[in-house]
N, C-alpha and C. Protein backbone atom coordinates (compact mmCIF):
# COMPACT_ATOMS: atom_id res chain seq x y z
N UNK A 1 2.24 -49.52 -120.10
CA UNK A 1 2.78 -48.24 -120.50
C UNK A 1 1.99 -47.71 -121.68
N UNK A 2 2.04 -46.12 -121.68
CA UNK A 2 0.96 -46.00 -122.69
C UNK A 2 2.22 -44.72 -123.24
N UNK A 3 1.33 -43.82 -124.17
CA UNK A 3 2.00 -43.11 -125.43
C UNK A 3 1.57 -41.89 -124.77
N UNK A 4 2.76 -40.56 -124.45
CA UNK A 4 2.61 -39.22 -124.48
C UNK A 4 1.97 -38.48 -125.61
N UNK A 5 1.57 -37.06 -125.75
CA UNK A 5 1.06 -37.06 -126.58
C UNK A 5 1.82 -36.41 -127.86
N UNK A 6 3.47 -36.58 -127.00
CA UNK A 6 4.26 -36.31 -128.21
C UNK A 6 4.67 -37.74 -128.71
N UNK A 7 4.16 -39.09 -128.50
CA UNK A 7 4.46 -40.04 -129.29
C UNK A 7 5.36 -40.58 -128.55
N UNK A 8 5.83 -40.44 -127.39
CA UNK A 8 6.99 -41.25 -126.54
C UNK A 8 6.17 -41.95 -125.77
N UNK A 9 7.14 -42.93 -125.20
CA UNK A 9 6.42 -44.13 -124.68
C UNK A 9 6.67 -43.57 -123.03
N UNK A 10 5.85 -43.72 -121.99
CA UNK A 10 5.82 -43.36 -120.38
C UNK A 10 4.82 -43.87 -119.71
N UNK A 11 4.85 -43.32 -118.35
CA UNK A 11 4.17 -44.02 -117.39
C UNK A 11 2.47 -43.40 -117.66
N UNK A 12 1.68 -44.04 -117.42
CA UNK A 12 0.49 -43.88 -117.85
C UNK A 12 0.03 -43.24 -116.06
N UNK A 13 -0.34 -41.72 -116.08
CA UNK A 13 -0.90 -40.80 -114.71
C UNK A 13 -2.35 -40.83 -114.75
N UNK A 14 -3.11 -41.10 -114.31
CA UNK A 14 -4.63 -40.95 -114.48
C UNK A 14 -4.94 -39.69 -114.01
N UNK A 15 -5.32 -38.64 -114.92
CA UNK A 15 -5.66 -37.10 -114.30
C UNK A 15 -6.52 -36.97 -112.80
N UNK A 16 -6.05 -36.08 -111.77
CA UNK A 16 -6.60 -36.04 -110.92
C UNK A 16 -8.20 -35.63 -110.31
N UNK A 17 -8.84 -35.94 -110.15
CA UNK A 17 -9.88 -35.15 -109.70
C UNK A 17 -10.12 -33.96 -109.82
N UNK A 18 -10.86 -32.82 -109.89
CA UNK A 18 -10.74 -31.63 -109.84
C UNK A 18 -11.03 -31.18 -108.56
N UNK A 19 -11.30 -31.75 -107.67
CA UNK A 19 -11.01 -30.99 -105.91
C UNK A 19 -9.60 -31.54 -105.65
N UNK A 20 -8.73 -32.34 -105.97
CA UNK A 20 -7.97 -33.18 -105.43
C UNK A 20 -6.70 -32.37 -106.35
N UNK A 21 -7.03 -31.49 -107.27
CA UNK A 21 -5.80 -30.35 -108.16
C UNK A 21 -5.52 -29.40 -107.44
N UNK A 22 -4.11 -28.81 -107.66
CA UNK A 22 -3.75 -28.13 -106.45
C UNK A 22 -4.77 -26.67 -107.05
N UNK A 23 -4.57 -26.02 -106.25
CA UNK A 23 -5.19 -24.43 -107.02
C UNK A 23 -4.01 -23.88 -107.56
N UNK A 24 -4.26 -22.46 -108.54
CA UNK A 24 -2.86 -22.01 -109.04
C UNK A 24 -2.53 -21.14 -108.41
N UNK A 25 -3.12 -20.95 -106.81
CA UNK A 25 -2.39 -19.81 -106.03
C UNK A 25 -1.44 -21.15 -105.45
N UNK A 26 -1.75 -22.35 -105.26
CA UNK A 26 -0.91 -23.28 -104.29
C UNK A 26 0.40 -23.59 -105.41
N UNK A 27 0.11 -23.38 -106.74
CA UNK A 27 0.77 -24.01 -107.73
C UNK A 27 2.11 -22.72 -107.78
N UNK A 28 1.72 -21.84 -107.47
CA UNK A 28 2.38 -20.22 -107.92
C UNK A 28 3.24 -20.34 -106.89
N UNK A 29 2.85 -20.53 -105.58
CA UNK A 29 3.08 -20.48 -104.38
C UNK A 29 4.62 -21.51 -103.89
N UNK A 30 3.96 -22.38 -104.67
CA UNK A 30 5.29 -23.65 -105.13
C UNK A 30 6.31 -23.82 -105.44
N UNK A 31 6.02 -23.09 -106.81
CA UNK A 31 7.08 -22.75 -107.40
C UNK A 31 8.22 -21.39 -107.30
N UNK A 32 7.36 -20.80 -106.23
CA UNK A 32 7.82 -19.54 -105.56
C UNK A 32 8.93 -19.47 -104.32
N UNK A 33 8.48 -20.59 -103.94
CA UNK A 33 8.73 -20.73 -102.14
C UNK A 33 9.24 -22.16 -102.02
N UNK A 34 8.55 -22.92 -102.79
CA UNK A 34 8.77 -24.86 -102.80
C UNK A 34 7.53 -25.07 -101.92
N UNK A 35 7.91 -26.77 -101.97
CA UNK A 35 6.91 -26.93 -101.39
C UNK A 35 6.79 -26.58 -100.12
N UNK A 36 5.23 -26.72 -99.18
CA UNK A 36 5.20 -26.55 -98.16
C UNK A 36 5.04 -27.20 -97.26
N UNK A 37 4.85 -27.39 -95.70
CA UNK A 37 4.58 -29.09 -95.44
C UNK A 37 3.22 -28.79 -94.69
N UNK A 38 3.33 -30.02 -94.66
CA UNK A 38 1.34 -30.06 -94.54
C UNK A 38 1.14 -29.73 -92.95
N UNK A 39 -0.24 -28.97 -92.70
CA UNK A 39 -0.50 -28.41 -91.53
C UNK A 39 -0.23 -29.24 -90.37
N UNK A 40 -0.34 -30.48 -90.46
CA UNK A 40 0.06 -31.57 -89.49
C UNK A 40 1.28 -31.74 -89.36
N UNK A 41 2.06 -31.72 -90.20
CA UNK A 41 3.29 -31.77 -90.17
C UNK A 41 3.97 -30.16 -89.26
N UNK A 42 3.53 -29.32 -89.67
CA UNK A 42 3.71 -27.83 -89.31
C UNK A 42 3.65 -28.06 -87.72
N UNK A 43 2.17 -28.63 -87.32
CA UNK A 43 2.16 -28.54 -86.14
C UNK A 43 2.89 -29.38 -85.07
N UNK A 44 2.99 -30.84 -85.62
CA UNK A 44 4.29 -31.70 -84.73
C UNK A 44 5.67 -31.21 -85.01
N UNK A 45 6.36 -30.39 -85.67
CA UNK A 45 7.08 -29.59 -85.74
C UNK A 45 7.01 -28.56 -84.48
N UNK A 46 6.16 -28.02 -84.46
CA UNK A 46 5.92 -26.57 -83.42
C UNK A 46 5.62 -27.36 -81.79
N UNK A 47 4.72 -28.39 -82.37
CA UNK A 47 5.09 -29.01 -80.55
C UNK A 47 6.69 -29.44 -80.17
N UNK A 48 7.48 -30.17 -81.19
CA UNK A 48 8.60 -30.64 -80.89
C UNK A 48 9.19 -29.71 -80.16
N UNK A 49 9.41 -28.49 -81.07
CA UNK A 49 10.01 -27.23 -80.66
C UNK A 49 9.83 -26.79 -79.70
N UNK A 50 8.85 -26.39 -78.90
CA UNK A 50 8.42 -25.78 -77.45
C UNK A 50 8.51 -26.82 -76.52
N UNK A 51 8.56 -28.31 -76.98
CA UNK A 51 8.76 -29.46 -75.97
C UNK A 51 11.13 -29.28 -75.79
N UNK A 52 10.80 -28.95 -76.83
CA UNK A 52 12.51 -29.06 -76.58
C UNK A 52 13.31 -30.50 -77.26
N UNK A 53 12.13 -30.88 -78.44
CA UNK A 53 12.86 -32.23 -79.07
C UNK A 53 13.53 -31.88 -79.69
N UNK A 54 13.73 -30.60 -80.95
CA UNK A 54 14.38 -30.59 -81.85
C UNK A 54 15.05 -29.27 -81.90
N UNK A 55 16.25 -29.07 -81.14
CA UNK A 55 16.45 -27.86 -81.01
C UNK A 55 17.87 -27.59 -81.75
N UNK A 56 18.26 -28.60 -82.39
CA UNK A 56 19.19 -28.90 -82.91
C UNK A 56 20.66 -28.81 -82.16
N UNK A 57 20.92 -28.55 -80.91
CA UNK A 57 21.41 -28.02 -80.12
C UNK A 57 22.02 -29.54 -79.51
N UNK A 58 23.58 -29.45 -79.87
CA UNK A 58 24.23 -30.56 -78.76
C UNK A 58 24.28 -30.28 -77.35
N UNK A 59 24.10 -31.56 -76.42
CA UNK A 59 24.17 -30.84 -74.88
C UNK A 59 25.13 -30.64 -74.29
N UNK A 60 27.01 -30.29 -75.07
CA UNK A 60 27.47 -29.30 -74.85
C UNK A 60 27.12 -27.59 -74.95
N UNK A 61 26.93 -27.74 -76.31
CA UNK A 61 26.45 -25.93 -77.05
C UNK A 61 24.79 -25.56 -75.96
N UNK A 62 24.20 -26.42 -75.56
CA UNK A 62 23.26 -26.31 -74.82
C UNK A 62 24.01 -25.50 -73.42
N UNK A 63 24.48 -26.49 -72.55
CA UNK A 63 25.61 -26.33 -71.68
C UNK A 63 26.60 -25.05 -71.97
N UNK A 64 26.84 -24.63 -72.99
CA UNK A 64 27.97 -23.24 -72.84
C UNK A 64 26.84 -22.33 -72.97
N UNK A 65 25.31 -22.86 -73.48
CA UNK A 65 24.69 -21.10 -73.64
C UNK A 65 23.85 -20.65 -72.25
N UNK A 66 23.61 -22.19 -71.25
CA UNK A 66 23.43 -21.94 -70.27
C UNK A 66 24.65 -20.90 -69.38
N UNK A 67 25.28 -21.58 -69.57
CA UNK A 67 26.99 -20.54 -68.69
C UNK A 67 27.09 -19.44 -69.01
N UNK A 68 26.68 -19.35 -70.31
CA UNK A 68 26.64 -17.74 -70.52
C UNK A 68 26.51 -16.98 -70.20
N UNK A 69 24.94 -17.33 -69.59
CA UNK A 69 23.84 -16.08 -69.00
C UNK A 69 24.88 -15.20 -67.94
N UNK A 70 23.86 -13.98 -68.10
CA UNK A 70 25.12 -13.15 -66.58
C UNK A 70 23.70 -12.64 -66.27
N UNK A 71 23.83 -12.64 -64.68
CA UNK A 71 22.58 -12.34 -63.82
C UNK A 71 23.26 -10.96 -63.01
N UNK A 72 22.46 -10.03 -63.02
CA UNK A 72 23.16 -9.06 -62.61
C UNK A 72 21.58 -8.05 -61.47
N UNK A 73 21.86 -7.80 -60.32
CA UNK A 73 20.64 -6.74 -59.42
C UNK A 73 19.66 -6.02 -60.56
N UNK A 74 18.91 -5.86 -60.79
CA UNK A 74 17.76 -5.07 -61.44
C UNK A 74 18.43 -3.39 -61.04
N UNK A 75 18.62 -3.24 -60.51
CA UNK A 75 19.27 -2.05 -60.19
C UNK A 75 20.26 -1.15 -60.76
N UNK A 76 20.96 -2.64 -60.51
CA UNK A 76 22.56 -2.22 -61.04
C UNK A 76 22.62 -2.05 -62.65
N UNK A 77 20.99 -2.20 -63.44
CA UNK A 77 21.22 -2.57 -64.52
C UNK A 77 20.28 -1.29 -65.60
N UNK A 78 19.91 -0.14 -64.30
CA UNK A 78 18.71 0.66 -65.18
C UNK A 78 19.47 1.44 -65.62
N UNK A 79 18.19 1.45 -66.88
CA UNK A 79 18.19 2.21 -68.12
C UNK A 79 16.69 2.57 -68.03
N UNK A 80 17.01 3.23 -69.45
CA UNK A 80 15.12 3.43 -69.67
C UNK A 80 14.49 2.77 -70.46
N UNK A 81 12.95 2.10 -70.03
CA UNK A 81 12.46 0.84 -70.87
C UNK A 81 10.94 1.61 -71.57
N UNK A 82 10.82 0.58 -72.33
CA UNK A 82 9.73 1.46 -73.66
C UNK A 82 9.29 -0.45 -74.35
N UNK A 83 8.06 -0.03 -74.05
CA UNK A 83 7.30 -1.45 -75.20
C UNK A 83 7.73 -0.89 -76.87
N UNK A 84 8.45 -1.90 -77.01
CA UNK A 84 9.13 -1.22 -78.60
C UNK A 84 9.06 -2.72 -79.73
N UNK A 85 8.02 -3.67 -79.16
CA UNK A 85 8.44 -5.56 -80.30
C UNK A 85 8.31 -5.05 -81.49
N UNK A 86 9.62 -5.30 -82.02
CA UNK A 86 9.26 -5.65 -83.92
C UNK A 86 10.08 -6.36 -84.35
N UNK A 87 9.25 -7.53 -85.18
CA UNK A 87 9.91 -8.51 -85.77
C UNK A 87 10.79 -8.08 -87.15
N UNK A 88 11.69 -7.23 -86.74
CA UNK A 88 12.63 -6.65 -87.57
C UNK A 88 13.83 -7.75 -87.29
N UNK A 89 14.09 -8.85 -87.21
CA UNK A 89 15.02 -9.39 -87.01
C UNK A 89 16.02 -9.69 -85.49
N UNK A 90 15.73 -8.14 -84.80
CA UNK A 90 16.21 -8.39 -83.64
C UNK A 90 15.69 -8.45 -82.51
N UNK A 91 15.85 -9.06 -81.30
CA UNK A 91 15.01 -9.39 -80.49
C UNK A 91 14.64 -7.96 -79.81
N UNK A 92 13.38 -7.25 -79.57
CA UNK A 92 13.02 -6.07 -78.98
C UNK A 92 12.17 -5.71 -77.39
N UNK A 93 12.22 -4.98 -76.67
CA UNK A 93 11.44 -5.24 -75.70
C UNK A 93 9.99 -4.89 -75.68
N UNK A 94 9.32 -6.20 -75.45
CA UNK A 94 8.07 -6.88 -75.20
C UNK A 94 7.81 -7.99 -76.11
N UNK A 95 9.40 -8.22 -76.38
CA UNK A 95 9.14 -9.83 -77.32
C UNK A 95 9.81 -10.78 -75.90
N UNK A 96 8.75 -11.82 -75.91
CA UNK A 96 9.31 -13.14 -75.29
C UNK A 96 9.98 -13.52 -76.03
N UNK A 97 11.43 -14.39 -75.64
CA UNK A 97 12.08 -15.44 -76.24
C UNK A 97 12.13 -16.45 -75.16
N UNK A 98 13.06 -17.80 -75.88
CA UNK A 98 13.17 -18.55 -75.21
C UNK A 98 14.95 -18.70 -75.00
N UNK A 99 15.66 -18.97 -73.06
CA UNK A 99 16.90 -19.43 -73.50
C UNK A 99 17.05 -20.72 -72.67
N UNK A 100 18.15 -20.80 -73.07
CA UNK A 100 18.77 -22.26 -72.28
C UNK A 100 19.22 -21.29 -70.46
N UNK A 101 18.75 -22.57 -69.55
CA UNK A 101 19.14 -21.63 -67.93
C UNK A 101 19.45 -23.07 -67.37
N UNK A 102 20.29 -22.84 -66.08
CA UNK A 102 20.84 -23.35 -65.75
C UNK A 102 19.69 -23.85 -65.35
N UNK A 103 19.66 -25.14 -64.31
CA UNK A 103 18.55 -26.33 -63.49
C UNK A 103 18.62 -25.78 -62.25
N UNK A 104 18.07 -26.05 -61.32
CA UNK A 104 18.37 -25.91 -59.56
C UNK A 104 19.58 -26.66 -59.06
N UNK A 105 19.50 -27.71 -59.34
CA UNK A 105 20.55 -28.76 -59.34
C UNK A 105 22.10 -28.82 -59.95
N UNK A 106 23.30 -28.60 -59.18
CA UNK A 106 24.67 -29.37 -60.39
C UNK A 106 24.23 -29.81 -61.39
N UNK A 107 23.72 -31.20 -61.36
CA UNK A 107 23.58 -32.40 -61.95
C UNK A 107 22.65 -32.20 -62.46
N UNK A 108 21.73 -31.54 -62.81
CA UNK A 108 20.43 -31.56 -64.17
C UNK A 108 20.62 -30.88 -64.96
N UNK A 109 20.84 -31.34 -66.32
CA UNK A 109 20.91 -30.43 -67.49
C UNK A 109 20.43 -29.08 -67.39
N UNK A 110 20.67 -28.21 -68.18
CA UNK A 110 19.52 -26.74 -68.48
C UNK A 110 18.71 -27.12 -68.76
N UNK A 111 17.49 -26.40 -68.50
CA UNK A 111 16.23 -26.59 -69.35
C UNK A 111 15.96 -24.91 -70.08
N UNK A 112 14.72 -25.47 -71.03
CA UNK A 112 14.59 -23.88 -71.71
C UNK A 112 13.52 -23.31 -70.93
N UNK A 113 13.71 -22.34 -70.96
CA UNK A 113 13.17 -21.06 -70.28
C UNK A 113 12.35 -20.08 -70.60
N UNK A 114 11.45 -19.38 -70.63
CA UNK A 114 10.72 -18.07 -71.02
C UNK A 114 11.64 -16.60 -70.51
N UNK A 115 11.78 -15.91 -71.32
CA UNK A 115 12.24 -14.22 -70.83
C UNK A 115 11.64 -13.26 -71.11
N UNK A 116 11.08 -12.19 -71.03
CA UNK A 116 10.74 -11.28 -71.36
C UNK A 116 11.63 -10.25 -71.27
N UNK A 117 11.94 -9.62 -73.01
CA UNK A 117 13.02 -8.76 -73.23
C UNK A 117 12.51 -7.33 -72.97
N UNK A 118 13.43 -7.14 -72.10
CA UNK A 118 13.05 -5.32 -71.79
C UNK A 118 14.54 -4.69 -72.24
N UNK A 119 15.01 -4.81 -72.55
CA UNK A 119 16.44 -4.50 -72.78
C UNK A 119 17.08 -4.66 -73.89
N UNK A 120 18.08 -3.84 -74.33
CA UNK A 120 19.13 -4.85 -75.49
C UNK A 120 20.33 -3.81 -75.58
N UNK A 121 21.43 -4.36 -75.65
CA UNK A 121 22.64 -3.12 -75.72
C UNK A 121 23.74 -4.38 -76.67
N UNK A 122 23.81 -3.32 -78.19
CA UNK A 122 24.16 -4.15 -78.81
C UNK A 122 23.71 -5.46 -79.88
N UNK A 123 24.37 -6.51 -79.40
CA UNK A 123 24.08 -7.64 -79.73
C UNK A 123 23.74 -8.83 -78.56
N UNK A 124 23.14 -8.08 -77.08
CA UNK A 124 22.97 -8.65 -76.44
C UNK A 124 21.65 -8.36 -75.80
N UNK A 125 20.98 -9.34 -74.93
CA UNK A 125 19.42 -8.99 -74.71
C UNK A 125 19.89 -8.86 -73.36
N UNK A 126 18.67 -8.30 -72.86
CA UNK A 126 18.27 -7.91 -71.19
C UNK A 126 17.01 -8.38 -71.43
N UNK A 127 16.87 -9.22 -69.88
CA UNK A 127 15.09 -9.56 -69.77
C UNK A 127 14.79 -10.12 -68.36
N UNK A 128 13.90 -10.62 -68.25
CA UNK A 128 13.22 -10.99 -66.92
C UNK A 128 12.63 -12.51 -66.88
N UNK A 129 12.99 -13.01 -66.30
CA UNK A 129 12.99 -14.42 -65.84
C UNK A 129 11.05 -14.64 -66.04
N UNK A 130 10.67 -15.64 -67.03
CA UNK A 130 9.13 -15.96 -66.30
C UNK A 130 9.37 -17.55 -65.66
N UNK A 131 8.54 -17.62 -65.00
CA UNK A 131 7.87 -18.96 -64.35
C UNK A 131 6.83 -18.75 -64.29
N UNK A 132 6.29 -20.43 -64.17
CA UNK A 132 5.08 -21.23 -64.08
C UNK A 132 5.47 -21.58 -62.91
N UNK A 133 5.98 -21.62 -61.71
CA UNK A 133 5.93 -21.94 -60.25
C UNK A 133 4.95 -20.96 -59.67
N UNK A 134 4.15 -22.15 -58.51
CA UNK A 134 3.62 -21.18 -57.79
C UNK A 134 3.74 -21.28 -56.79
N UNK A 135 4.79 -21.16 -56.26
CA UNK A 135 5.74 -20.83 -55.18
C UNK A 135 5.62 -19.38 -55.09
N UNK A 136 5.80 -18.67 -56.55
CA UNK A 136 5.88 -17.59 -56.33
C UNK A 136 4.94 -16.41 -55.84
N UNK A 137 3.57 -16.82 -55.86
CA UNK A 137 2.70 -16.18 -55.77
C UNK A 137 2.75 -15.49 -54.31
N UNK A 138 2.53 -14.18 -54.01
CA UNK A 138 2.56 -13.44 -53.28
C UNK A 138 4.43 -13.15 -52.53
N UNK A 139 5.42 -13.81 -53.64
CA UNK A 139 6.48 -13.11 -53.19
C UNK A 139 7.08 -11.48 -53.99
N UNK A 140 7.36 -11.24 -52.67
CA UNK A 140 7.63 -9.96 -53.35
C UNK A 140 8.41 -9.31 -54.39
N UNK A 141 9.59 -10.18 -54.89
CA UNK A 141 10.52 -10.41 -56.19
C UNK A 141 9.62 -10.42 -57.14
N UNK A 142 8.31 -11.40 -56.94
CA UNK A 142 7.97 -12.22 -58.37
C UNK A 142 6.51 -11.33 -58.69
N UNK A 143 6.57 -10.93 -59.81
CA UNK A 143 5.17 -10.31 -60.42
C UNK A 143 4.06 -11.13 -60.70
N UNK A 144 2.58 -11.66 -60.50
CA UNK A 144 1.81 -11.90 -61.65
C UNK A 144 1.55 -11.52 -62.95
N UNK A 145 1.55 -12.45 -63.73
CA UNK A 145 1.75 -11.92 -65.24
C UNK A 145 0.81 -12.52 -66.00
N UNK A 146 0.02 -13.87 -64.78
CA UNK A 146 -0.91 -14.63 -66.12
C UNK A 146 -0.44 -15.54 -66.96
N UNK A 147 -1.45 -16.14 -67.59
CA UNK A 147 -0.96 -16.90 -68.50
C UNK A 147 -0.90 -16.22 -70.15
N UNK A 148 -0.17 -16.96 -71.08
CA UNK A 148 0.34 -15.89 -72.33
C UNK A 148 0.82 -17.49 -73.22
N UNK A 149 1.24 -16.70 -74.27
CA UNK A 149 2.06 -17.41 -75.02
C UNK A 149 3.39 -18.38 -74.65
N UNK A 150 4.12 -17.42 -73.55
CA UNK A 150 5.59 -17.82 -72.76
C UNK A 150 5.27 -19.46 -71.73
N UNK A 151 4.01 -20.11 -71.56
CA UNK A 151 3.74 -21.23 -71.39
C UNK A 151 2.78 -22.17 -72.23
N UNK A 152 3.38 -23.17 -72.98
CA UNK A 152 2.16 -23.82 -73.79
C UNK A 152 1.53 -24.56 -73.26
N UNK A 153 1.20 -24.82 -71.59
CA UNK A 153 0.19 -25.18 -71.20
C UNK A 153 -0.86 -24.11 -70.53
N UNK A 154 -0.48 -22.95 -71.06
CA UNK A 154 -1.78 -21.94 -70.13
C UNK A 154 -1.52 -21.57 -68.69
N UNK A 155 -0.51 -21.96 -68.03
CA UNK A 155 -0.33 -21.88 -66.45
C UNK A 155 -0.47 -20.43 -66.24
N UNK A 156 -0.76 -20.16 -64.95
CA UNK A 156 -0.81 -18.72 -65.08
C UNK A 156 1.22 -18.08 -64.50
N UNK A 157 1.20 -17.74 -64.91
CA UNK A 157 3.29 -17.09 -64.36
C UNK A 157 3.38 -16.25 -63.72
N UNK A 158 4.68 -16.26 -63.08
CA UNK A 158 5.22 -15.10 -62.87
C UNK A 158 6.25 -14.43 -63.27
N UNK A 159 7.10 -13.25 -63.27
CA UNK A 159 8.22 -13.16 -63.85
C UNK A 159 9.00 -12.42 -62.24
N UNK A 160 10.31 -12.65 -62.70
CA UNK A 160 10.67 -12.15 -61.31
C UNK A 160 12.00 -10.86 -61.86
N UNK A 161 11.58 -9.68 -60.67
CA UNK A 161 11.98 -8.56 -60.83
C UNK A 161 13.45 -7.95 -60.37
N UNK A 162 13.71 -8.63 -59.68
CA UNK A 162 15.55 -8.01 -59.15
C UNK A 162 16.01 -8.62 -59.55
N UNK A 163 16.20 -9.34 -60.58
CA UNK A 163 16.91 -9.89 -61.26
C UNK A 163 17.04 -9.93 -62.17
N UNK A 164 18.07 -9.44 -63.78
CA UNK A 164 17.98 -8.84 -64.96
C UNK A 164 19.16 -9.93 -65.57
N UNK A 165 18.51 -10.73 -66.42
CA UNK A 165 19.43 -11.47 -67.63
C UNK A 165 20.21 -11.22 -68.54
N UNK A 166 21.17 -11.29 -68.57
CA UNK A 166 22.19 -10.88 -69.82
C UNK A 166 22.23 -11.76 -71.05
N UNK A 167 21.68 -11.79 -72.13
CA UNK A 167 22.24 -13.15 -72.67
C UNK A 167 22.39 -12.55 -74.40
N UNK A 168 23.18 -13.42 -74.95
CA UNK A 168 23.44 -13.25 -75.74
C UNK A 168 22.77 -13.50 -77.34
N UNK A 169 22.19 -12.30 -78.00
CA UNK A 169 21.22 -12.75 -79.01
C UNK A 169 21.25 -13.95 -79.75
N UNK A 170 22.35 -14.32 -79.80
CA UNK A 170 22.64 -15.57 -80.67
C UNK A 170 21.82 -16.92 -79.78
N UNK A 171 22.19 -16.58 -78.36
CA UNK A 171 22.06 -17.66 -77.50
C UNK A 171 20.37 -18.24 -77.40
N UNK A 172 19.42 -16.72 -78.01
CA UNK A 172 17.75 -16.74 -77.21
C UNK A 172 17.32 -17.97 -78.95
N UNK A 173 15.95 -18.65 -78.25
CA UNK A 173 14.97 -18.75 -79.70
C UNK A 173 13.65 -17.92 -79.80
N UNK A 174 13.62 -17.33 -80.79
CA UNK A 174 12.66 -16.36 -80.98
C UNK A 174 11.42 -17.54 -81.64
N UNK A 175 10.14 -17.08 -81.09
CA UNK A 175 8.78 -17.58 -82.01
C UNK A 175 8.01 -16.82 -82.58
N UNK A 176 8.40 -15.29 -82.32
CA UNK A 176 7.08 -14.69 -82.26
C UNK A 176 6.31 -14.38 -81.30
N UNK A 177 6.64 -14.41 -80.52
CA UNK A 177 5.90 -14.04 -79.28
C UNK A 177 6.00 -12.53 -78.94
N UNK A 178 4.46 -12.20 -78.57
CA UNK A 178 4.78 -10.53 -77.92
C UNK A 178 3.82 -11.05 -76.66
N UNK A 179 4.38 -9.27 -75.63
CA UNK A 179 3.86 -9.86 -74.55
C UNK A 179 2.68 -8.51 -74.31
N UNK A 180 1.78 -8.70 -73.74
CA UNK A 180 0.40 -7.86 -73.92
C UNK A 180 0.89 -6.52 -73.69
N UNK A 181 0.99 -5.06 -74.30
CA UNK A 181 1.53 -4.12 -73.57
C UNK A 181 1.13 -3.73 -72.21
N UNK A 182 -0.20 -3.25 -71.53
CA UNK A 182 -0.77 -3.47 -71.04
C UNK A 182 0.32 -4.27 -69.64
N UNK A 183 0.01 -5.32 -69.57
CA UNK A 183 1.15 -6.05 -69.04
C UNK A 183 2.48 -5.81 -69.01
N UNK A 184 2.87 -5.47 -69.84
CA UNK A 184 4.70 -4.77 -69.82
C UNK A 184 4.74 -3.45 -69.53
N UNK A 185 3.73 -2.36 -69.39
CA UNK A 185 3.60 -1.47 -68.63
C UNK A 185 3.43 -1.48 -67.07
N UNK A 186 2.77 -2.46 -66.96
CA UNK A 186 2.94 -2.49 -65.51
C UNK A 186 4.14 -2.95 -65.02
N UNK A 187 4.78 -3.83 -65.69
CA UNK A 187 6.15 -4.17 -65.52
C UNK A 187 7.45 -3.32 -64.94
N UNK A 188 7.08 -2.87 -66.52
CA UNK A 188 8.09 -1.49 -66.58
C UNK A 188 7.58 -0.07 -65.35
N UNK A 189 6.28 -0.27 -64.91
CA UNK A 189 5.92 1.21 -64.16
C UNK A 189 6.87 0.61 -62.80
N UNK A 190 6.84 -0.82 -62.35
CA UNK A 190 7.28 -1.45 -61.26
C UNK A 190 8.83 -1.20 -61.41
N UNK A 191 9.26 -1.38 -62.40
CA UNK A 191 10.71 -1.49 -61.97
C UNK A 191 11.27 0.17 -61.81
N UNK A 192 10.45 1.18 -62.91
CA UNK A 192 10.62 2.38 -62.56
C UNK A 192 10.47 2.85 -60.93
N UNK A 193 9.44 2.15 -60.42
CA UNK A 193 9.10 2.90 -58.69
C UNK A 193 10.36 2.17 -57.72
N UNK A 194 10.78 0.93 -58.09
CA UNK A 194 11.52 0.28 -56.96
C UNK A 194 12.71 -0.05 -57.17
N UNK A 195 13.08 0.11 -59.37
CA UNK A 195 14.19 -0.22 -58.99
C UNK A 195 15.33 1.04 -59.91
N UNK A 196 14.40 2.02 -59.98
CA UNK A 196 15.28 3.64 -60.30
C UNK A 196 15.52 3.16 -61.69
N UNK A 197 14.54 2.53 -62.77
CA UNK A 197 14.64 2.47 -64.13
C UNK A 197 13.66 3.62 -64.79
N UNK A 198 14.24 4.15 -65.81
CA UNK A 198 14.06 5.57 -66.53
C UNK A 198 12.43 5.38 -67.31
């Protein structure tokens, strides 16, 4: 133990390196925000998340936000749609989210899902189913859409069109995701020609 240099007795720190000191934007930044976690850490975090490890979600509350959903004709559901994403807090259309959907099966849990929000009334979203099946390719329900953000392996998707999601904002997880306009125009020009949306 050695002597502070106010004369108290403490643990003896050997000054750090000078590449190995934080900078005083990291130091400002710190004490601003706290600490931060390290890019590796950031990123097994962000895989967990899109894998579906840490969703904090019991697989009841999983299970009631699957039940939730209300599936209703594309038809029965027009309005008029507009590329409008802003990360103003609420989910907007041409933001992907993610929700909990039922399995094919009784017996298999939900899994999470990709949507693309074209809709919102309220406190509730409207959107469109994507998949990575390619089953779908050349059916007439299901659009090509490519691959995007809404799969983290790159697959190319589809999203499928007579069919419009109800779900409840609370229920989606947002990342950040937008979807190319470009792409949600054609979307939106499709459901305008076939399914009498404004």
């Amino acid at each position: 133990m050695g002597t502070n240099s106010n004369g108290s007795r403490g643990v003896h720190r050997p000054a750090l390196p000078q590449s190995d000191r934080p900078s005083l934007l990291d130091r400002v930044r710190s004490v601003l925000i706290g600490p931060t976690a390290s890019p590796l850490d950031s990123g097994l975090a962000r895989i967990n998340e899109r894998l579906g490890l840490n969703t904090g979600l019991k697989p009841e509350a999983v299970r009631a936000a699957a039940a939730n959903i209300r599936v209703e004709a594309t038809e029965r559901m027009s309005r008029n749609i507009y590329y409008a994403p802003d990360m103003d807090g609420q989910a907007e259309p041409g933001e992907v989210v993610w929700i909990w959907a039922p399995s094919d099966g009784p017996d298999l849990p939900p899994r999470e899902r990709a949507m693309l929000v074209i809709g919102r009334d309220r406190h509730t979203i409207l959107g469109l189913l994507i998949s990575p099946n390619p089953k779908h390719a050349g059916a007439e329900t299901w659009l090509d859409i490519g691959a995007g953000e809404w799969d983290a392996s790159g697959r190319q998707c589809w999203i499928r069109l007579d069919r419009v999601l109800e779900v409840s904002e609370q229920g989606v997880r947002r990342q950040g995701a937008l979807f190319p306009q470009r792409r949600f125009e054609r979307i939106a020009n499709r459901l305008r020609n076939h399914y009498h949306w404004g």
